[in-house]
Each structure stands twice: as structure tokens, then as C-alpha cells.
N, C-alpha and C. Protein backbone atom coordinates (compact mmCIF):
# COMPACT_ATOMS: atom_id res chain seq x y z
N UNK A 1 15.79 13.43 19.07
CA UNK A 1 16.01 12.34 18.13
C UNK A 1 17.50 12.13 17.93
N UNK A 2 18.10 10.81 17.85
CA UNK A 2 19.57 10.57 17.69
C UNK A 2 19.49 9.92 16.17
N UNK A 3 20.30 10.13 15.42
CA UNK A 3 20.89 9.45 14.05
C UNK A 3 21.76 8.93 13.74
N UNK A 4 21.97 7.74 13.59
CA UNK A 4 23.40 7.12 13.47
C UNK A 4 23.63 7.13 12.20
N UNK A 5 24.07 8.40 11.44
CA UNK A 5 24.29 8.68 10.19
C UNK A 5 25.26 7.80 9.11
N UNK A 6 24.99 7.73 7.92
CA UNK A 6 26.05 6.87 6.60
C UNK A 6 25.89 7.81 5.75
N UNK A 7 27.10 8.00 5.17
CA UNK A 7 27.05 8.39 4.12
C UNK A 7 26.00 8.65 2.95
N UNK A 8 25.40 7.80 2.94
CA UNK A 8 24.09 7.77 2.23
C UNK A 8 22.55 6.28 2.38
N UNK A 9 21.71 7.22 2.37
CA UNK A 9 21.11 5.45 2.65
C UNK A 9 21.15 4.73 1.55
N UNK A 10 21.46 3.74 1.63
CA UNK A 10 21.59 2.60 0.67
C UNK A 10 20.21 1.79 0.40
N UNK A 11 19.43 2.15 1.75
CA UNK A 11 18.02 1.41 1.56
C UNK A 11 16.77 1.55 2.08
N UNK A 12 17.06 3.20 2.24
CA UNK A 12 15.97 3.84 2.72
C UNK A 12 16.08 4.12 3.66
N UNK A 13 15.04 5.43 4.44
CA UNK A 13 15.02 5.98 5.85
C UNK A 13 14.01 5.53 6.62
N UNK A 14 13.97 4.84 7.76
CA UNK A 14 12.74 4.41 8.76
C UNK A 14 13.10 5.08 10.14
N UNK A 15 11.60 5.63 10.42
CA UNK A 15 11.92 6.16 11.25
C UNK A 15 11.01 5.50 12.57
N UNK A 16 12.07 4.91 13.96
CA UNK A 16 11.54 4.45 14.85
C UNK A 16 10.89 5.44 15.96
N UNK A 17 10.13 5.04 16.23
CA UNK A 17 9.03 6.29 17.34
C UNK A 17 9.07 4.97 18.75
N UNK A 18 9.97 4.81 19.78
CA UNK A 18 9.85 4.10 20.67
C UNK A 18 10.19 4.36 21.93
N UNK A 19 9.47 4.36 22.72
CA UNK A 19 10.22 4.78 24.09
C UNK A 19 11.04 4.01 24.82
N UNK A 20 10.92 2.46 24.83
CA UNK A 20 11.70 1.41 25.07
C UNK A 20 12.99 1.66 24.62
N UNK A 21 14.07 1.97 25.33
CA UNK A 21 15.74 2.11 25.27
C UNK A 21 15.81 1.31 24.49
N UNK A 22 16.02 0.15 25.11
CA UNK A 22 16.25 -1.16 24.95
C UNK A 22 15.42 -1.86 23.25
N UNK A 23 14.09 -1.57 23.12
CA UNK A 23 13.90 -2.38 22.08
C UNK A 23 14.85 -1.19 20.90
N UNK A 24 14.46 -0.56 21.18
CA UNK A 24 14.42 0.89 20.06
C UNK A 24 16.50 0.09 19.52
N UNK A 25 17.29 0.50 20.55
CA UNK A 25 18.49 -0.05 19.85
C UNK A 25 18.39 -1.10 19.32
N UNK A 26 17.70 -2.23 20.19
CA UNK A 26 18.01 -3.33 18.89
C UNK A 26 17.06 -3.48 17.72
N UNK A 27 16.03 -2.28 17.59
CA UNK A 27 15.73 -2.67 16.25
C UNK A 27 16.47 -1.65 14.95
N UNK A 28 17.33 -0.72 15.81
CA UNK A 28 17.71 -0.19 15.30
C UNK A 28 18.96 -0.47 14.18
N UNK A 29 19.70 -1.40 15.42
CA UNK A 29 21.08 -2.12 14.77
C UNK A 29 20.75 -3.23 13.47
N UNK A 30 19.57 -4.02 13.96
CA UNK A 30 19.00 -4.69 13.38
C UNK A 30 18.50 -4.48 11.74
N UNK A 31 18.11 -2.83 11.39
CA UNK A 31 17.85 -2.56 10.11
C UNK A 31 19.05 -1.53 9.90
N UNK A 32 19.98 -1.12 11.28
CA UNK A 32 21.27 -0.75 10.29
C UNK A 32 22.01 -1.60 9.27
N UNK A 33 21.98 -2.70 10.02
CA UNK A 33 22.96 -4.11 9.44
C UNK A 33 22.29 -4.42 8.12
N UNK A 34 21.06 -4.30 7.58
CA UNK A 34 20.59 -4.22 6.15
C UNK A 34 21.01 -3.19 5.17
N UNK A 35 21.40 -2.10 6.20
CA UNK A 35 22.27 -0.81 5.04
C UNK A 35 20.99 0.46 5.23
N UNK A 36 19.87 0.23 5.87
CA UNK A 36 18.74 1.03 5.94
C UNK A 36 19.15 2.34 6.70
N UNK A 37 18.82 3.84 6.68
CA UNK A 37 19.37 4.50 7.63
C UNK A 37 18.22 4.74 8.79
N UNK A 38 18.44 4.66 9.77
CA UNK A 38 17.33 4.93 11.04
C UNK A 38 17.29 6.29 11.79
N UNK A 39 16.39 6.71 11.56
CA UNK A 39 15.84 7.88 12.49
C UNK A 39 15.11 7.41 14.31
N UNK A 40 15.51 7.63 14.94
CA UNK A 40 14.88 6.83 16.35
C UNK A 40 14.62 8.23 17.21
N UNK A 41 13.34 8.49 17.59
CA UNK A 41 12.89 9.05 18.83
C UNK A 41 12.03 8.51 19.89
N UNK A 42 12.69 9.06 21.15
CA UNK A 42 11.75 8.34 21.96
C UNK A 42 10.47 9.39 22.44
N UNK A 43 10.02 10.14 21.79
CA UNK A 43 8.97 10.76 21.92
C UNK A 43 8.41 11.75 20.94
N UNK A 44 7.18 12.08 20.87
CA UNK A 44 6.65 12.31 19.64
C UNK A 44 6.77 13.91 19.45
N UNK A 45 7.97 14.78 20.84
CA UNK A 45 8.19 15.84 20.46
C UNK A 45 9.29 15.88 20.25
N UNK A 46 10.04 14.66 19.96
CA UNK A 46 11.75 14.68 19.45
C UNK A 46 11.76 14.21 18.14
N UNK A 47 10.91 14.23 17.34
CA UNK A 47 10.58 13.55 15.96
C UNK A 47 10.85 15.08 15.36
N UNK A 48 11.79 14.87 14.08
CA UNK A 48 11.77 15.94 13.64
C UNK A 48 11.55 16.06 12.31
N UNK A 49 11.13 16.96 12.08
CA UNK A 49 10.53 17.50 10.72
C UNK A 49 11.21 16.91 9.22
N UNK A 50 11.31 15.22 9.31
CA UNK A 50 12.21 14.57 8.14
C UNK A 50 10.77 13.78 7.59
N UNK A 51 10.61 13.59 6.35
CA UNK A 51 9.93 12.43 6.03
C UNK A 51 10.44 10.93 5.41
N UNK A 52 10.13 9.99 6.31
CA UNK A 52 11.03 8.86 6.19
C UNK A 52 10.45 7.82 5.01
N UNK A 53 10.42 6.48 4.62
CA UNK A 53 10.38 5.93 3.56
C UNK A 53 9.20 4.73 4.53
N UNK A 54 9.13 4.49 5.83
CA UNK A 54 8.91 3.51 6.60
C UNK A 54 8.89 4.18 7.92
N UNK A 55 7.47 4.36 8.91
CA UNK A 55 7.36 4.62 10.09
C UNK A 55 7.07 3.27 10.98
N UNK A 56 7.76 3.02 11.84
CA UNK A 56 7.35 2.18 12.90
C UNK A 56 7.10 3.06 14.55
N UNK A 57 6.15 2.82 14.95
CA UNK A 57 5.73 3.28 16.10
C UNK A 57 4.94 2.68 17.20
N UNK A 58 5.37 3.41 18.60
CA UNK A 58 4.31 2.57 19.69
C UNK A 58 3.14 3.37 19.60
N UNK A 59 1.72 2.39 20.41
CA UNK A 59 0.64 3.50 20.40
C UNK A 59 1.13 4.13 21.80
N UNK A 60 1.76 3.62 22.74
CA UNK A 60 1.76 4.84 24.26
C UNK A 60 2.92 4.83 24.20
N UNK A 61 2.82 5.97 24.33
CA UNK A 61 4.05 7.28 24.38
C UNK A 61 3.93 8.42 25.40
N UNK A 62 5.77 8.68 26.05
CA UNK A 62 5.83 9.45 27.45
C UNK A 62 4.46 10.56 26.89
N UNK A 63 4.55 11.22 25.96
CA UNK A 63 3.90 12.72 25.51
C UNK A 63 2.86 12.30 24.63
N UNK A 64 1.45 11.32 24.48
CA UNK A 64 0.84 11.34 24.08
C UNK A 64 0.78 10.44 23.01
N UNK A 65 -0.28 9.96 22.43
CA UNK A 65 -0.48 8.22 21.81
C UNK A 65 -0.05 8.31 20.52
N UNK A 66 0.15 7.10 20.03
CA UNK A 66 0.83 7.15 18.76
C UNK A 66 -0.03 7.20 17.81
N UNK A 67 -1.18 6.89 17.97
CA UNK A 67 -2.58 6.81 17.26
C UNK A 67 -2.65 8.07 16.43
N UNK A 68 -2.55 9.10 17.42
CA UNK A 68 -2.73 11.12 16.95
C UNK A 68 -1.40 11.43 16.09
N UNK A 69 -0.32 10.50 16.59
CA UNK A 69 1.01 11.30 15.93
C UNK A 69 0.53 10.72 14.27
N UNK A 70 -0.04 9.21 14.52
CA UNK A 70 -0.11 9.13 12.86
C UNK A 70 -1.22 9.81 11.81
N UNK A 71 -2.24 9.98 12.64
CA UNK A 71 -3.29 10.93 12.35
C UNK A 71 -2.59 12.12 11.28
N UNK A 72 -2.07 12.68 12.51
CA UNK A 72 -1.10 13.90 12.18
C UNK A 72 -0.18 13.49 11.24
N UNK A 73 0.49 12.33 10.95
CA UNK A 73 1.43 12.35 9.86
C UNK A 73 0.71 12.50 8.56
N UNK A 74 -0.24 11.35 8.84
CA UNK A 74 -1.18 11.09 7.23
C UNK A 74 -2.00 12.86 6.99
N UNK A 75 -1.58 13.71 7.66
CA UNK A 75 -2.38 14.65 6.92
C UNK A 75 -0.84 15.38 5.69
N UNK A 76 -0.28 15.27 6.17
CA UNK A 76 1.27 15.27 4.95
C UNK A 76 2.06 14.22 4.75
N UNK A 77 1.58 13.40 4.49
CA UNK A 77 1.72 12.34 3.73
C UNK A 77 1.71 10.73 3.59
N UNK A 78 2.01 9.92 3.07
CA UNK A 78 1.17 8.40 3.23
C UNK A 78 2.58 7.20 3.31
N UNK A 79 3.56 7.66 3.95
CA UNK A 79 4.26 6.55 3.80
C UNK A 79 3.90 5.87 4.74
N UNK A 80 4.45 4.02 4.35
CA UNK A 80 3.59 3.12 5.28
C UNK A 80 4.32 3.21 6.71
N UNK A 81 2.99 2.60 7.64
CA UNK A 81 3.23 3.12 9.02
C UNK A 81 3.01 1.46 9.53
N UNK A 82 3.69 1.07 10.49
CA UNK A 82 4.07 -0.25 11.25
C UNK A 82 3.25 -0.09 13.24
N UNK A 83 2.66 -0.35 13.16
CA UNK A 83 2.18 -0.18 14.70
C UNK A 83 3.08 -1.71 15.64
N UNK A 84 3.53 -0.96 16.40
CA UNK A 84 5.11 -2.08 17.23
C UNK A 84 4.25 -2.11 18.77
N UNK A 85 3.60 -2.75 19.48
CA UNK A 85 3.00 -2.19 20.93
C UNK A 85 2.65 -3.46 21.11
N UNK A 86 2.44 -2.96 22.76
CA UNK A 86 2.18 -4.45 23.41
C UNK A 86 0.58 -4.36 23.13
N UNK A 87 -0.15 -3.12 22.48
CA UNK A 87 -1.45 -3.26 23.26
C UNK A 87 -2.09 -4.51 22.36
N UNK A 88 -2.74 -5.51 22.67
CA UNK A 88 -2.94 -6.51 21.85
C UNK A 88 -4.70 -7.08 21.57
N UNK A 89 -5.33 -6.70 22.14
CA UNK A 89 -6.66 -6.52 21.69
C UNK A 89 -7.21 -6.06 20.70
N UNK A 90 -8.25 -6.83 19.86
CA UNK A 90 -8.96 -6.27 18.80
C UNK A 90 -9.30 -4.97 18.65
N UNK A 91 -9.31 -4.35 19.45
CA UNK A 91 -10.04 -2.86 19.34
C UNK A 91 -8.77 -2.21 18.90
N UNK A 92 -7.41 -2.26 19.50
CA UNK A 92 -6.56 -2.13 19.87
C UNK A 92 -6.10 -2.11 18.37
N UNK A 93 -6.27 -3.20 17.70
CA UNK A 93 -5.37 -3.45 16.25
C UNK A 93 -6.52 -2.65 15.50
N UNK A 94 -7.76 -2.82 15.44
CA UNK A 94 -8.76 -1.71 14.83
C UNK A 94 -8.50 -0.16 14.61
N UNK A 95 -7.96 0.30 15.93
CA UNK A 95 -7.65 1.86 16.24
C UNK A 95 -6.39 1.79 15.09
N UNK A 96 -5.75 0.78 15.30
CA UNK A 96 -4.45 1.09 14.71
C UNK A 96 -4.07 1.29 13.13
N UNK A 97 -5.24 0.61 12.61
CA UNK A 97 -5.49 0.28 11.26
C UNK A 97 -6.26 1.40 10.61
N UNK A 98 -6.95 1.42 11.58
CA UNK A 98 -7.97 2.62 10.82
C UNK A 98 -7.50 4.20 11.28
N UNK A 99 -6.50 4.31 12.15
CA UNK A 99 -5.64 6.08 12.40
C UNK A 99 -4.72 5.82 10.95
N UNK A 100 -4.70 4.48 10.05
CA UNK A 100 -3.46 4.44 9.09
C UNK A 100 -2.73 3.98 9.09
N UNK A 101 -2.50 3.18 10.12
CA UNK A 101 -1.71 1.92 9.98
C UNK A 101 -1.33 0.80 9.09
N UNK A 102 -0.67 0.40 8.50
CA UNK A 102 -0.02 -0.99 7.45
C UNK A 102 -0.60 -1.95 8.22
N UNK A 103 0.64 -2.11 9.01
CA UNK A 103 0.36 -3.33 9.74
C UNK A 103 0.50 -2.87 11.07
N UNK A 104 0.42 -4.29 11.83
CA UNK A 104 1.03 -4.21 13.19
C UNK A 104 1.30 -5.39 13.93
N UNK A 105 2.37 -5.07 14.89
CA UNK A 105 2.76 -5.89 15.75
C UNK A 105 2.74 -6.19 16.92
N UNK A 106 2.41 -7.22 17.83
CA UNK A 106 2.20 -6.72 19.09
C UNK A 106 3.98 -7.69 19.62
N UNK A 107 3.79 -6.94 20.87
CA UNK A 107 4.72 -7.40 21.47
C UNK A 107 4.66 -8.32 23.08
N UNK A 108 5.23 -9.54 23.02
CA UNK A 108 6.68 -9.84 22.67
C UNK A 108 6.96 -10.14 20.90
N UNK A 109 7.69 -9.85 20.21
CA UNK A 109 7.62 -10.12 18.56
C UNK A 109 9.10 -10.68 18.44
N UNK A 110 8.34 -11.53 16.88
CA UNK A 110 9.91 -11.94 16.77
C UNK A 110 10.63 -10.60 15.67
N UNK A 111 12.09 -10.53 16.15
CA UNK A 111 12.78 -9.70 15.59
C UNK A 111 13.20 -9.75 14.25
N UNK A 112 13.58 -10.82 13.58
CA UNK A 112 13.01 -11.27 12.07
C UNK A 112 12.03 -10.84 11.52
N UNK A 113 10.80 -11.94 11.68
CA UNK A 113 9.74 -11.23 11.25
C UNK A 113 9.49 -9.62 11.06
N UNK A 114 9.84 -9.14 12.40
CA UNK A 114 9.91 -7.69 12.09
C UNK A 114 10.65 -6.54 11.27
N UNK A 115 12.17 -7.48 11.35
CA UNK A 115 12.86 -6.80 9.80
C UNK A 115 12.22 -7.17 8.42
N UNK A 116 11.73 -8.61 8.53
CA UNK A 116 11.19 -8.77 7.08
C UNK A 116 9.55 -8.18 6.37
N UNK A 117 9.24 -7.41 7.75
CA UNK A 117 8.17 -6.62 7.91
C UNK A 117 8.74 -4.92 6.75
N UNK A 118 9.27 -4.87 7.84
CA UNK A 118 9.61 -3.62 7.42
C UNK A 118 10.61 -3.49 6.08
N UNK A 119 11.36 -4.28 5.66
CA UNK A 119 12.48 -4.33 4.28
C UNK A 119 11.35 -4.87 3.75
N UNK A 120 10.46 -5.32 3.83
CA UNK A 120 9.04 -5.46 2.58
C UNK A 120 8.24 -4.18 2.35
N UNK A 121 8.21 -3.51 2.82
CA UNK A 121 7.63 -1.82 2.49
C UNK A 121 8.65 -1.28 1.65
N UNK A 122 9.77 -1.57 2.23
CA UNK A 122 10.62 -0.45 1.73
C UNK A 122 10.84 -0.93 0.23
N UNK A 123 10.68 -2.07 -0.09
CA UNK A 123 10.89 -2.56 -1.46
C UNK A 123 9.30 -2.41 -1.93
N UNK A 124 8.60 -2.48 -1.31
CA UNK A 124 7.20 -2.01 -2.33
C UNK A 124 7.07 -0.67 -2.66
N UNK A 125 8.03 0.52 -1.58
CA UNK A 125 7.61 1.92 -1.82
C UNK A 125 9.03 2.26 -2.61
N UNK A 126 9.49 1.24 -3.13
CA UNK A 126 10.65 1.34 -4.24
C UNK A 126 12.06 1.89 -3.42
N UNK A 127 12.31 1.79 -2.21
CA UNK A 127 13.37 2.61 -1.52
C UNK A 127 14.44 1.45 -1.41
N UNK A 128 13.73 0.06 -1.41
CA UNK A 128 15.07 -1.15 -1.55
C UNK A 128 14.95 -1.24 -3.18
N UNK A 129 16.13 -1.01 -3.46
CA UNK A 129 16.29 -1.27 -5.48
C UNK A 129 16.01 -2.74 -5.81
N UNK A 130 15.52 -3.16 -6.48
CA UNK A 130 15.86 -4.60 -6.74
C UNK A 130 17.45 -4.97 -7.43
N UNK A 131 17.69 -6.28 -6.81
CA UNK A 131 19.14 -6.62 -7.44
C UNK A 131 18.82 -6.98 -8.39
N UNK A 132 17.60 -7.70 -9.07
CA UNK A 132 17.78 -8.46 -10.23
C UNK A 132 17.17 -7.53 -11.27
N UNK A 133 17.72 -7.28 -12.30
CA UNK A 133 17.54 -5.88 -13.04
C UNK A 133 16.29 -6.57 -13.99
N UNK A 134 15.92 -7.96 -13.86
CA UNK A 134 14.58 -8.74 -14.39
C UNK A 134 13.34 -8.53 -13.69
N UNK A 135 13.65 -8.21 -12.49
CA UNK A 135 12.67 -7.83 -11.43
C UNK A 135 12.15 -6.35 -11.76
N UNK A 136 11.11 -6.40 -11.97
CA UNK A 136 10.08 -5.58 -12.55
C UNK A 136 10.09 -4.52 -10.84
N UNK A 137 10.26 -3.11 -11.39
CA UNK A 137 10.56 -2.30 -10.10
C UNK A 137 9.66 -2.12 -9.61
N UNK A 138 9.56 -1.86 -8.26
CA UNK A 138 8.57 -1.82 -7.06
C UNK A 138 7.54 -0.57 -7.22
N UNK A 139 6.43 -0.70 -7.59
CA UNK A 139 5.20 0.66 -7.26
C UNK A 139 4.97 1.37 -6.62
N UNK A 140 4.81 2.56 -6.79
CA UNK A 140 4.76 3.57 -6.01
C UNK A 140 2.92 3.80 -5.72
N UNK A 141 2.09 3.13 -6.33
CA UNK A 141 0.99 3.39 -6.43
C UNK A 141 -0.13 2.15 -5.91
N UNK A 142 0.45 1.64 -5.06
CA UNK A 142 -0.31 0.79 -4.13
C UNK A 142 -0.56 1.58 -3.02
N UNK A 143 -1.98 1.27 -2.77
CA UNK A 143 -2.48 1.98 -1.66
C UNK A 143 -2.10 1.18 -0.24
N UNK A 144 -2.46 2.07 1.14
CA UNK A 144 -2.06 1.38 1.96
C UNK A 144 -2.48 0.00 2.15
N UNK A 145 -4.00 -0.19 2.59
CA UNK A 145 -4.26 -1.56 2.43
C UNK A 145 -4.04 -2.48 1.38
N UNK A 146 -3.34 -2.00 0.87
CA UNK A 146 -2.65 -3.31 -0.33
C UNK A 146 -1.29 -3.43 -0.75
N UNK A 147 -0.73 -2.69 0.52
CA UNK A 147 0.42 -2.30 0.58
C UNK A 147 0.44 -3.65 1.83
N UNK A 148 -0.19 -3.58 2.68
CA UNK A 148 -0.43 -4.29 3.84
C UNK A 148 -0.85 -5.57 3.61
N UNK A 149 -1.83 -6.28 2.35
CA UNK A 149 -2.39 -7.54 2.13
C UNK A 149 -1.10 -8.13 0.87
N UNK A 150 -0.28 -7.14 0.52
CA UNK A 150 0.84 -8.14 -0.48
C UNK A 150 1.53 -8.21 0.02
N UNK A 151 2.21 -7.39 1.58
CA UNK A 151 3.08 -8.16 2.41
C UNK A 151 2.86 -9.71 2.83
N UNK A 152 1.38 -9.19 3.39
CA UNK A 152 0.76 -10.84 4.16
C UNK A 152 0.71 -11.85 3.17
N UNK A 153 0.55 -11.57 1.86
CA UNK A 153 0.63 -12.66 0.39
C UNK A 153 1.50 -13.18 0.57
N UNK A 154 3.20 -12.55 0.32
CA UNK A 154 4.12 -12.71 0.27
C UNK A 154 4.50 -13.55 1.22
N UNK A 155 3.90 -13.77 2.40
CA UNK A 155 4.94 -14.21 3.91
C UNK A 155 3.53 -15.63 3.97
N UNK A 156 2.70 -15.93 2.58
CA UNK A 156 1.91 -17.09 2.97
C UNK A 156 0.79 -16.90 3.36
N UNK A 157 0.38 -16.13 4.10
CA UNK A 157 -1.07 -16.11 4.58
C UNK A 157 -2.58 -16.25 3.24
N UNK A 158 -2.70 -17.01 3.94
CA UNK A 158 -4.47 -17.50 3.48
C UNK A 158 -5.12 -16.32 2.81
N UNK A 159 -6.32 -16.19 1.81
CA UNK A 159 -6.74 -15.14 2.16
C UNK A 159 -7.54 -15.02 3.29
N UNK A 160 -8.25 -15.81 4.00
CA UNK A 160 -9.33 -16.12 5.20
C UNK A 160 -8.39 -15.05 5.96
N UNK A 161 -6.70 -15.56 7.08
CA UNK A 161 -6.09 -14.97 7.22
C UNK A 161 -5.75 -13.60 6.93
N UNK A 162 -5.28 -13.59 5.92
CA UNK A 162 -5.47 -11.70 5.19
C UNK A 162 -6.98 -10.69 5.82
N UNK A 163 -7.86 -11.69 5.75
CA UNK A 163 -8.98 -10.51 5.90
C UNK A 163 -8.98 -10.50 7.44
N UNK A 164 -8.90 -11.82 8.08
CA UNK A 164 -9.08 -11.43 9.57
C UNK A 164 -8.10 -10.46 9.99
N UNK A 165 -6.86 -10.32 9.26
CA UNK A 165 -6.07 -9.36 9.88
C UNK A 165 -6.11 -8.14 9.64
N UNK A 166 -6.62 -7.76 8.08
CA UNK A 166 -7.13 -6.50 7.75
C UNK A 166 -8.64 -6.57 7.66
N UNK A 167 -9.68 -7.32 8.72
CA UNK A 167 -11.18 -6.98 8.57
C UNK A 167 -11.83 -6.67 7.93
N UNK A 168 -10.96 -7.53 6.37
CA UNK A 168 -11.78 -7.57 4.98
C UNK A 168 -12.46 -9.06 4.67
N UNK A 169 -13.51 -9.23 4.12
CA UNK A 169 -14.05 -11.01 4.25
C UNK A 169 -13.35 -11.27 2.60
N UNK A 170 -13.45 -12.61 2.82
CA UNK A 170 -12.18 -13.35 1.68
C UNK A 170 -12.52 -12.72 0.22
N UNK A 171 -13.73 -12.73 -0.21
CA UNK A 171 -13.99 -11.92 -1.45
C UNK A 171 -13.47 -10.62 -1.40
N UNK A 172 -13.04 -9.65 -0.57
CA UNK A 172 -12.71 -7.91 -0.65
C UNK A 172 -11.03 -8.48 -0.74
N UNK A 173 -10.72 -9.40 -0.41
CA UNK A 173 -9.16 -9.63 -0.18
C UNK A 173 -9.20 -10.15 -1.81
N UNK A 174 -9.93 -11.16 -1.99
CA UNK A 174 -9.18 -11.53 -3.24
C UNK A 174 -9.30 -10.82 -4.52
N UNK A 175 -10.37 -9.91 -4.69
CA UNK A 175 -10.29 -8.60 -5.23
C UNK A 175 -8.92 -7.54 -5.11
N UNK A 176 -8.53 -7.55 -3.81
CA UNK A 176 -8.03 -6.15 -3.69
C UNK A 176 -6.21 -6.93 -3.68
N UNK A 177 -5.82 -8.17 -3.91
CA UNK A 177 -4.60 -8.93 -4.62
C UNK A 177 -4.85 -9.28 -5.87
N UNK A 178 -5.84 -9.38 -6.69
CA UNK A 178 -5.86 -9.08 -8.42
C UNK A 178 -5.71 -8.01 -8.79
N UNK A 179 -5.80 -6.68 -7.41
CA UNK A 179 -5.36 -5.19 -8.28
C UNK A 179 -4.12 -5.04 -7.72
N UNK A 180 -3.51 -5.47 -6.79
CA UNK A 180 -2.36 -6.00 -6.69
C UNK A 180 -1.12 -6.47 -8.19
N UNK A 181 -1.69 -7.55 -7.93
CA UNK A 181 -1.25 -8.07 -9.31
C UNK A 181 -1.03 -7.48 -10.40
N UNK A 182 -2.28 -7.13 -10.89
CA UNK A 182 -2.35 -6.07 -11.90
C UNK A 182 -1.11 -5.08 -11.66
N UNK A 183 -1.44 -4.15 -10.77
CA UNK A 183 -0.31 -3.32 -10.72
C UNK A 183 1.04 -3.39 -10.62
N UNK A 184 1.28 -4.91 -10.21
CA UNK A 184 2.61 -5.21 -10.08
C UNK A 184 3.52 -6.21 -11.47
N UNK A 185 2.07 -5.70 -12.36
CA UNK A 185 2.73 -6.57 -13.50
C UNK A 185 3.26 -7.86 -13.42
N UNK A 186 2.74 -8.69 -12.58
CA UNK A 186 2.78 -10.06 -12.31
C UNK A 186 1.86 -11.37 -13.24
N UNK A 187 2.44 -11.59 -14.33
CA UNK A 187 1.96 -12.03 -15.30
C UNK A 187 1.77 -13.84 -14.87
N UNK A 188 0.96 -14.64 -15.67
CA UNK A 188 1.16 -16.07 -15.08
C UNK A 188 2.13 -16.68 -15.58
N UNK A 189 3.00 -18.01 -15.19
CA UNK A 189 3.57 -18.68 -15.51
C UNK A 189 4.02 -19.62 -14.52
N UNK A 190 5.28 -20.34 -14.60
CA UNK A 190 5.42 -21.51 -13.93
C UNK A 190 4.89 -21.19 -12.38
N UNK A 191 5.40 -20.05 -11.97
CA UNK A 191 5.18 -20.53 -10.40
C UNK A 191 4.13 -19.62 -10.23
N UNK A 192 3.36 -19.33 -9.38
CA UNK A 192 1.93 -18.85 -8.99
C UNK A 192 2.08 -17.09 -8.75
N UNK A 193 1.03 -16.77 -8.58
CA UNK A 193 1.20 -15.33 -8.41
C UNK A 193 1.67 -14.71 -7.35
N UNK A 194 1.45 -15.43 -6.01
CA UNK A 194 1.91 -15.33 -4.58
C UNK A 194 3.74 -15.40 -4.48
N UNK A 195 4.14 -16.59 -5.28
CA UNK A 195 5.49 -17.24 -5.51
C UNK A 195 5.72 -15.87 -6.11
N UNK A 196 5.78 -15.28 -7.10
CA UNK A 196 6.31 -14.15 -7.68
C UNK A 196 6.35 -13.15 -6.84
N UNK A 197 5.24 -12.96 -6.19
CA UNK A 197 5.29 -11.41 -5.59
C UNK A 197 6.18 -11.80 -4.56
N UNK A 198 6.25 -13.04 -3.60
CA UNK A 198 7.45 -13.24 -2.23
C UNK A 198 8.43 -13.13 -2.95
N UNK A 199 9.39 -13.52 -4.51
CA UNK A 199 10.25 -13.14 -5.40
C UNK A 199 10.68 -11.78 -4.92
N UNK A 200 9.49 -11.13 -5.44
CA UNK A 200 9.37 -9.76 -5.63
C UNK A 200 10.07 -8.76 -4.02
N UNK A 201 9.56 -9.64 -2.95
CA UNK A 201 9.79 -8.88 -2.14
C UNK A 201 10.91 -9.40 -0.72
N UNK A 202 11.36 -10.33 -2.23
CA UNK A 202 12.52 -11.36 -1.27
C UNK A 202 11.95 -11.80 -0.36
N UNK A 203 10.91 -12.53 0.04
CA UNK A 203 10.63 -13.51 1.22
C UNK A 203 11.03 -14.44 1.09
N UNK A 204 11.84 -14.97 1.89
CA UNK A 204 12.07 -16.30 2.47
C UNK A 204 11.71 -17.83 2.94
């Protein structure tokens, strides 16, 4: 594993699991330039014994699938996990979701999207501070799948959308963003509940 160390993280630790040279630096530079600190290995026996704030990972890997490494993470502990791979089939995003996965991405991806992927965890698992000291601080007590359906809130998606992507039907989604809500102390007023929480998690 290589570390391009700072002084301190300013916005949390993510740690990239990629074998791709090439993507791995530029997503690396990509959430340095946010102030985030990055952990990057290109294999799942150069990962070392740190626990990060934000995992992104491929499922194939030189030394074995990424599927087992997350298996293996979630048995010590639950920070959210990003699946980054070309493999792009339903089964494919199924495996990925259900070893514990947040979300996922397939690839070719856009590189945006994918920072605003990942700096949206890190501000829900409270590791980006909020600037606006009005902004009601980020929860530590959202579970994964709703860690995963208030990103997709935030960035617009439907609930129809939301469930096809987490293989919940529109009633389990719109349930499981009122405990959302709830927990995020998102009260009503001028602008909608969706409008607050993208607030919340700086979307664009």
C-alpha cells in the first residue's frame, strides 16, 4: 500500500482497493484535491490493518475478489463501501450489494459523479464537517442502505429509481427516506425534504 500522507486529514480517510495503475492515481489525486487523505492498494494483501472513513473497491483483484475482502471487512466493521468495476450485470450489482456494498459503479464512470459519490458518505459518516455551523451535523446512525438511498435522494433520483437500484419497490424506499428524515432532523419548510438533505450533503 502507498500513502501520500498530510499532515492531518482534513476530510477523512478513503481507502482505494484498485489494481488499475492508472484509474487508482487519478482517483486518487482527484479526492486528494478535496483535502481527503487516501490509502490506495493494489491488492487485497497490501491493504493494511487501518480502518478508513470510506472504502472504494474492485470486485477482481490480482489475489482474489473484492466481494470476500468486503465480507471480511464487515465482520469488523461497517464503514460505507463503494463497489468501482467494470462487472456490469444485474447479478453482478446484486453480489455487490448484498457482500455490503453502498453503492456501486460500473465502469467506464464519470469521475465527478464519483467524487460526489464518495464526499457524500464522508459527510453522512460525519468525517466532512459541515461549513455552515446551521447545518445540523451529519449521523452516525444511518444504516447502510440508507446511507445508500439518501445519497441517491440527494443527487435526484425518483423513488421508482432508488428501488431499482437498491431492489427495494417504491413503498420500502419511501419508508426507509422518512426514517431518513427523521434521523436527519430534517424538518418541513420552504424547500422540500430532498432540497434539504442535497443542502445537507452539498449536491450540486
Amino acid at each position: 500500500m502507498t500513502n501520500k500522507e498530510k499532515n492531518l486529514p482534513e476530510n477523512g480517510i478513503v481507502l482505494l482497493l484498485e489494481d488499475n495503475q492508472k484509474i487508482l492515481d487519478i482517483n486518487r489525486k482527484m479526492l486528494e484535491d478535496e483535502g481527503i487523505m487516501v490509502l490506495t492498494a493494489t491488492t487485497r494483501s497490501r491493504v493494511k490493518c487501518v480502518i478508513p472513513d470510506v472504502v472504494v473497491l474492485d470486485i477482481m483483484l490480482p489475489d482474489g475478489s473484492g466481494l470476500d475482502f468486503l465480507t471480511e471487512l464487515r465482520r469488523i466493521c461497517d464503514v460505507p463501501a463503494l463497489f468501482l468495476t467494470a462487472k456490469a450485470e444485474r447479478a453482478d450489482i446484486i453480489a455487490g450489494l448484498t457482500a455490503g456494498g453502498n453503492d456501486y459503479i460500473t465502469k467506464p464512470y464519470d469521475i465527478d459523479e464519483f467524487c460526489a459519490r464518495v464526499t457524500g458518505f464522508l459527510r453522512l459518516t460525519g468525517a466532512i464537517k459541515p461549513k455552515d455551523e446551521k447545518t445540523p451535523p451529519p449521523p452516525t446512525a444511518l444504516t447502510k442502505k440508507e446511507l445508500s438511498a439518501a445519497l441517491f435522494a440527494a443527487n435526484g433520483l425518483s423513488n421508482k429509481e432508488i428501488g431499482d437500484k437498491l431492489f427495494l419497490s417504491e413503498s420500502r424506499v419511501k419508508t426507509c427516506l422518512s426514517e431518513i428524515y427523521r434521523k436527519l432532523g430534517l424538518a418541513e419548510g420552504k424547500k422540500n425534504k430532498r432540497e434539504l438533505l442535497a443542502d445537507m450533503l452539498d449536491v450540486k
